[in-house]
Protein backbone atom coordinates (compact mmCIF):
# COMPACT_ATOMS: atom_id res chain seq x y z
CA UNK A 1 102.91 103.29 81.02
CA UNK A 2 103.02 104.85 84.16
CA UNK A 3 106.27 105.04 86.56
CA UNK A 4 106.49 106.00 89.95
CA UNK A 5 107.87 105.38 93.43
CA UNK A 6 105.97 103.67 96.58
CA UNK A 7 107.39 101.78 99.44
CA UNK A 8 107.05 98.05 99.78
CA UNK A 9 108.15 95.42 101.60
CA UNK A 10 109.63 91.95 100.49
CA UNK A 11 110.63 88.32 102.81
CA UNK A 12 111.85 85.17 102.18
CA UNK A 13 109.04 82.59 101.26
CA UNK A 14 109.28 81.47 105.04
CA UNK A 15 108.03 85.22 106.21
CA UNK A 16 111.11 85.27 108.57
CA UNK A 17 113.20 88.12 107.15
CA UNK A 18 111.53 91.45 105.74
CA UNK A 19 112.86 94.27 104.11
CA UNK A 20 111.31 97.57 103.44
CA UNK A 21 112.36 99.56 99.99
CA UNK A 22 111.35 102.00 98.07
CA UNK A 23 110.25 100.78 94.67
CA UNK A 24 109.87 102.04 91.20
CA UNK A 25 105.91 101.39 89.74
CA UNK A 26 106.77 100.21 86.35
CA UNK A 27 103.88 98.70 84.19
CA UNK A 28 106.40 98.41 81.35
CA UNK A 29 108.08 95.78 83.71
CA UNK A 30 106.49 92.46 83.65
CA UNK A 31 107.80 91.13 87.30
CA UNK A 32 108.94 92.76 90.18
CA UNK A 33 112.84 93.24 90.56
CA UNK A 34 115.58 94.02 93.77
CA UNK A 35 118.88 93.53 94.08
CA UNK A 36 120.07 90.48 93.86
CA UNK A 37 122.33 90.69 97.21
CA UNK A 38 119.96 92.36 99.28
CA UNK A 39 117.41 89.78 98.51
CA UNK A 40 120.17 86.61 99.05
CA UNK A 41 120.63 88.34 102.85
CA UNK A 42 116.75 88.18 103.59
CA UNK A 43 116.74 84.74 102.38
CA UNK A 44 115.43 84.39 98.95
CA UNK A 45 117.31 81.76 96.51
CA UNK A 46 117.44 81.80 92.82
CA UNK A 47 114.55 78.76 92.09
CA UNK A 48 114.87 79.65 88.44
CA UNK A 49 117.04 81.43 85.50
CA UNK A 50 114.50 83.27 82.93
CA UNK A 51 116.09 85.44 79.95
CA UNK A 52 114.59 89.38 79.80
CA UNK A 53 114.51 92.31 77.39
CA UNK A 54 115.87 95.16 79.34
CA UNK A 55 114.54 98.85 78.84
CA UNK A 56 117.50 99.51 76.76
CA UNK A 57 116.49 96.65 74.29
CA UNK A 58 119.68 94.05 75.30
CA UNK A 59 118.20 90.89 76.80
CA UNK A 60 120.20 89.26 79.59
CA UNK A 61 118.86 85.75 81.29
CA UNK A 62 118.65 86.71 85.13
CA UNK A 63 117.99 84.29 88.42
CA UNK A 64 114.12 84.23 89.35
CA UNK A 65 112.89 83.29 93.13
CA UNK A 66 109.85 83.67 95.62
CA UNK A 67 109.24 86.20 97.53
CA UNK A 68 106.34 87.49 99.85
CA UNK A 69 105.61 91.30 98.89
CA UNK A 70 103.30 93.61 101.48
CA UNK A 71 102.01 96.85 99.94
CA UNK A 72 98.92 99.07 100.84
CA UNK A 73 97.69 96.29 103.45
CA UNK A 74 98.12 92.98 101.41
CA UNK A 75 100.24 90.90 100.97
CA UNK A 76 100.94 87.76 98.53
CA UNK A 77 103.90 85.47 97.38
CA UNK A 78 105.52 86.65 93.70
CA UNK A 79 108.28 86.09 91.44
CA UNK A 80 111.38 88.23 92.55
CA UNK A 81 114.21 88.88 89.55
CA UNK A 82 118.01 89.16 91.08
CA UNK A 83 119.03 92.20 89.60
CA UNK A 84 122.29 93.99 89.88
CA UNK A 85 122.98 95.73 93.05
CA UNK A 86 123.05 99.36 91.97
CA UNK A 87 119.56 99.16 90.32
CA UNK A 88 116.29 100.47 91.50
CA UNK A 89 113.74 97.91 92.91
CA UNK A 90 110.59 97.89 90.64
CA UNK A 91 107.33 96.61 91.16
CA UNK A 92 105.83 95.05 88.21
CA UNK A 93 102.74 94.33 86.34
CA UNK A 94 102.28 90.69 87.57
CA UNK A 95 102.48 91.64 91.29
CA UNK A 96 100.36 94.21 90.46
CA UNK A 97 97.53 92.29 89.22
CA UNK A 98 98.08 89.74 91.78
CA UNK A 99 98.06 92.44 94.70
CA UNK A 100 94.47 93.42 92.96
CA UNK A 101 96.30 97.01 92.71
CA UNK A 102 95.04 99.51 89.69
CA UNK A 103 97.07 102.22 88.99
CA UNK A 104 95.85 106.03 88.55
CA UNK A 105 98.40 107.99 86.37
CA UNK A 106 97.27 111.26 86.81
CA UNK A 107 97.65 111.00 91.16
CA UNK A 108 100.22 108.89 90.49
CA UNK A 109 99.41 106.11 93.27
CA UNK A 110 97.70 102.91 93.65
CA UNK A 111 93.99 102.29 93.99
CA UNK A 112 92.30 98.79 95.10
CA UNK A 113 90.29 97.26 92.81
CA UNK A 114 86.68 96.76 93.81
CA UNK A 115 85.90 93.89 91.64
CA UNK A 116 88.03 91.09 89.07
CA UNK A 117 87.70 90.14 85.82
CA UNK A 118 86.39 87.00 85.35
């Protein structure tokens, strides 16, 4: 597992509002999370509610929306968890993957992947 910080930027689906934060690399973390009120200001809605193990092993079902995500020069749509306010924004495995983004552990940053799996 590697953790770290790099900035990103999220907006509602629409692309009207962004926001720029600085964001937690998780790989332990499955989808990306914010709080849930700054995300509600740029826009995003709850579309679903999805139940998650936290890091401290209690699970707690949370609101799920869309959200477009820029980092390192791309950007994509990806599911956004409404966490609580005081928490850390993380970036998770699925944007990740999605954002064709490879982690290197020992620099500690992000590296574009050349090819996909297939």
């Amino acid at each position: 597992m590697a953790v770290f910080s790099t900035e990103i930027s999220l907006a509602d689906p629409e692309r009207q509002q962004w926001i720029d934060l600085s964001a937690t690399v998780d790989t332990a973390a499955f989808l990306t999370s914010a709080p849930g009120t700054l995300l509600r200001e740029i826009g995003v809605i709850p579309s679903f509610t999805e139940n998650f193990r936290m890091a401290d092993g209690t699970r707690r079902a949370m609101d799920v929306g869309h959200a477009w995500l820029r980092l390192n020069g791309r950007e994509v749509t990806t599911y956004i968890v409404f966490n609580d306010d005081y928490t850390t924004p993380l970036l998770g495995a699925l944007a990740l993957e999605t954002l064709r983004l490879a982690i290197d552990p020992v620099e500690q940053r992000l590296i574009p992947l050349e090819s996909l799996p297939l």
